[in-house]
C-alpha atoms as a PDB file:
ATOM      1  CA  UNK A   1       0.000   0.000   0.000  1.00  0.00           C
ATOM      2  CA  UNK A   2       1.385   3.029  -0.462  1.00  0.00           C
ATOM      3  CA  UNK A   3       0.169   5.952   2.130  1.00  0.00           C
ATOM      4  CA  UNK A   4       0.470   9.494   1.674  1.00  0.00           C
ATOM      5  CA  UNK A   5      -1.375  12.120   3.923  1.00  0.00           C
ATOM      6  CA  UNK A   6      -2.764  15.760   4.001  1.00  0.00           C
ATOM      7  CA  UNK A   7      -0.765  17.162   6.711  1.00  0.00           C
ATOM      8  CA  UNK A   8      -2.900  20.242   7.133  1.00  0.00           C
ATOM      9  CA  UNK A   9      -5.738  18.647   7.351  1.00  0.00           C
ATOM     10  CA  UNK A  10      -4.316  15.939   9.913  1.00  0.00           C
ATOM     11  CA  UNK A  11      -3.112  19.085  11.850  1.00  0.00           C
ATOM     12  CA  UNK A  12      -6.831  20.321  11.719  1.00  0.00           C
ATOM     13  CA  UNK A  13      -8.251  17.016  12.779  1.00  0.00           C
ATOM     14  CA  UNK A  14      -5.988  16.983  16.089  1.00  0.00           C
ATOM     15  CA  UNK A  15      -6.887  20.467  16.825  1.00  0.00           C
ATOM     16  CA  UNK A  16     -10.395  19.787  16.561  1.00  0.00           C
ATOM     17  CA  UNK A  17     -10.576  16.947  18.724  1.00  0.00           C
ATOM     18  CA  UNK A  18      -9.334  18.861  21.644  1.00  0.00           C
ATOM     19  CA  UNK A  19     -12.354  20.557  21.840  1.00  0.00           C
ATOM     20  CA  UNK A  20     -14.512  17.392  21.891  1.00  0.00           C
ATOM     21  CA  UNK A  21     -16.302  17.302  25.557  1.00  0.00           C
ATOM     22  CA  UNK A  22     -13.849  16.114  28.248  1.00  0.00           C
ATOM     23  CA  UNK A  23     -10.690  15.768  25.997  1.00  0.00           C
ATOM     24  CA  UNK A  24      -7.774  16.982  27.563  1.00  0.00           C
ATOM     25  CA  UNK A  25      -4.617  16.464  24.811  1.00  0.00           C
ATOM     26  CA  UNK A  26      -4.137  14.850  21.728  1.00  0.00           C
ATOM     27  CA  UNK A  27      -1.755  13.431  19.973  1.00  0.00           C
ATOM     28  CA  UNK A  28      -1.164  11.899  16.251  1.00  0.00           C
ATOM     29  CA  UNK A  29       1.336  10.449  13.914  1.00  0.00           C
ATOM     30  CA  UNK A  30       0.447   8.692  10.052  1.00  0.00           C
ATOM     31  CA  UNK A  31       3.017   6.438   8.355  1.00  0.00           C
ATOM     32  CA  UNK A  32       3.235   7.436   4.907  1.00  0.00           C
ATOM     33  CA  UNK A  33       4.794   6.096   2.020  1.00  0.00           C
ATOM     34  CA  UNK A  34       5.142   2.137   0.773  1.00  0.00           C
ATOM     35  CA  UNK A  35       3.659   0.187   3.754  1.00  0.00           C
ATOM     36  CA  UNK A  36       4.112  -3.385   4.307  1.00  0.00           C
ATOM     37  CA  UNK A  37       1.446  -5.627   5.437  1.00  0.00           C
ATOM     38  CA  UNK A  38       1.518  -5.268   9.169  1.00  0.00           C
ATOM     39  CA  UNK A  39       3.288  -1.939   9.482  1.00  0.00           C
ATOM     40  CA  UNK A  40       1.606   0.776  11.827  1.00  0.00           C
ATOM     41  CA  UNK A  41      -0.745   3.373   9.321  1.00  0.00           C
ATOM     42  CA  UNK A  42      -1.571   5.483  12.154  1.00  0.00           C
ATOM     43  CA  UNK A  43      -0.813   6.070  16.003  1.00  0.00           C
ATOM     44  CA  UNK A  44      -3.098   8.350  18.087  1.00  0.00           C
ATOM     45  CA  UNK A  45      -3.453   9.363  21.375  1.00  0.00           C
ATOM     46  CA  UNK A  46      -6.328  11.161  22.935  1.00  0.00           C
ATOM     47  CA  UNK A  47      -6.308  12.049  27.224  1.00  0.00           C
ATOM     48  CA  UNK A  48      -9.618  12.960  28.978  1.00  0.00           C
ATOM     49  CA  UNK A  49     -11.436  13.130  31.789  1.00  0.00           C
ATOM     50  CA  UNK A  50     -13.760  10.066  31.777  1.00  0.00           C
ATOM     51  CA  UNK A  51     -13.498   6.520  29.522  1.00  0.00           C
ATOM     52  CA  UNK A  52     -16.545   6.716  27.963  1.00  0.00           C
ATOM     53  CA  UNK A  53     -15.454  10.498  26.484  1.00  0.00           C
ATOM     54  CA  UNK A  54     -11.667   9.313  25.616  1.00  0.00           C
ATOM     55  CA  UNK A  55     -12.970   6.482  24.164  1.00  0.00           C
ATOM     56  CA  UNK A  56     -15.776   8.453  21.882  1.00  0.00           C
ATOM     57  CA  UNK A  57     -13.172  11.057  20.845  1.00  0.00           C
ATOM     58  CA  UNK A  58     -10.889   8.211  19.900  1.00  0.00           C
ATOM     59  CA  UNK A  59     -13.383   6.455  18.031  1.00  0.00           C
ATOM     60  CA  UNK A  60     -14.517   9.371  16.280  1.00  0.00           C
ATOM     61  CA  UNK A  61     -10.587  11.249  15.639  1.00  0.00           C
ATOM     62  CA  UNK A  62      -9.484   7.451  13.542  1.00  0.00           C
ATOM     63  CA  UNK A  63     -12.591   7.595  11.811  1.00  0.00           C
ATOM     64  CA  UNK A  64     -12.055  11.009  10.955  1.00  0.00           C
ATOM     65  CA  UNK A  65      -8.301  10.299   9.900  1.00  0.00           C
ATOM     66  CA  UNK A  66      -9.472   7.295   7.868  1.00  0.00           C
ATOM     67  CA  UNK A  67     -11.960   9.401   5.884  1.00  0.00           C
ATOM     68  CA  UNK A  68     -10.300  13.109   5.392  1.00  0.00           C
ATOM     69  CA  UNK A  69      -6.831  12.320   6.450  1.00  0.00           C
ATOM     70  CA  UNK A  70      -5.085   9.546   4.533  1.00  0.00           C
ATOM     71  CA  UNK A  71      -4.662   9.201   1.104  1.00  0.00           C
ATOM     72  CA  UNK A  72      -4.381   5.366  -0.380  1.00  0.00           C
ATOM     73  CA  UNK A  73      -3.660   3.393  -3.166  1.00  0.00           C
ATOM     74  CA  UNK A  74      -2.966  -0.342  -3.282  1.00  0.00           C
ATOM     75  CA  UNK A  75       0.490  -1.400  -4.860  1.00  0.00           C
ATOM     76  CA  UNK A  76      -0.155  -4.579  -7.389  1.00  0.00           C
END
């Protein structure tokens, strides 16, 4: 696969998510170029006050990396 990403946009996506309700930091990092099966795409961190709101905001910041963030194409 190879991975490429739209830093701004990841940049965007991290600062939005600290506004999320009871999100304290965030932090995230997308592998880009060829990628192996089995190599990390994406590591992200999100602190908060309660599990049920880290664990929403997480949900929702991957999905939202998935979808605006990365840019994919399969290698044949």
């Amino acid at each position: 696969m190879l991975l490429r990403t739209d830093g701004d946009r990841l940049e965007s996506a991290l600062a939005e998510a600290r506004t999320w309700p009871g999100v304290f930091a965030v932090r995230g990092w997308v592998n880009e170029g060829s990628l192996a099966v089995g190599d990390d795409i994406m590591k992200v961190l999100v602190a908060g006050d309660v599990r049920d709101n880290v664990s929403a905001a997480l949900q929702r910041l991957v999905s939202l990396v998935k979808t605006d963030v990365l840019l994919e194409s399969e290698l044949r």
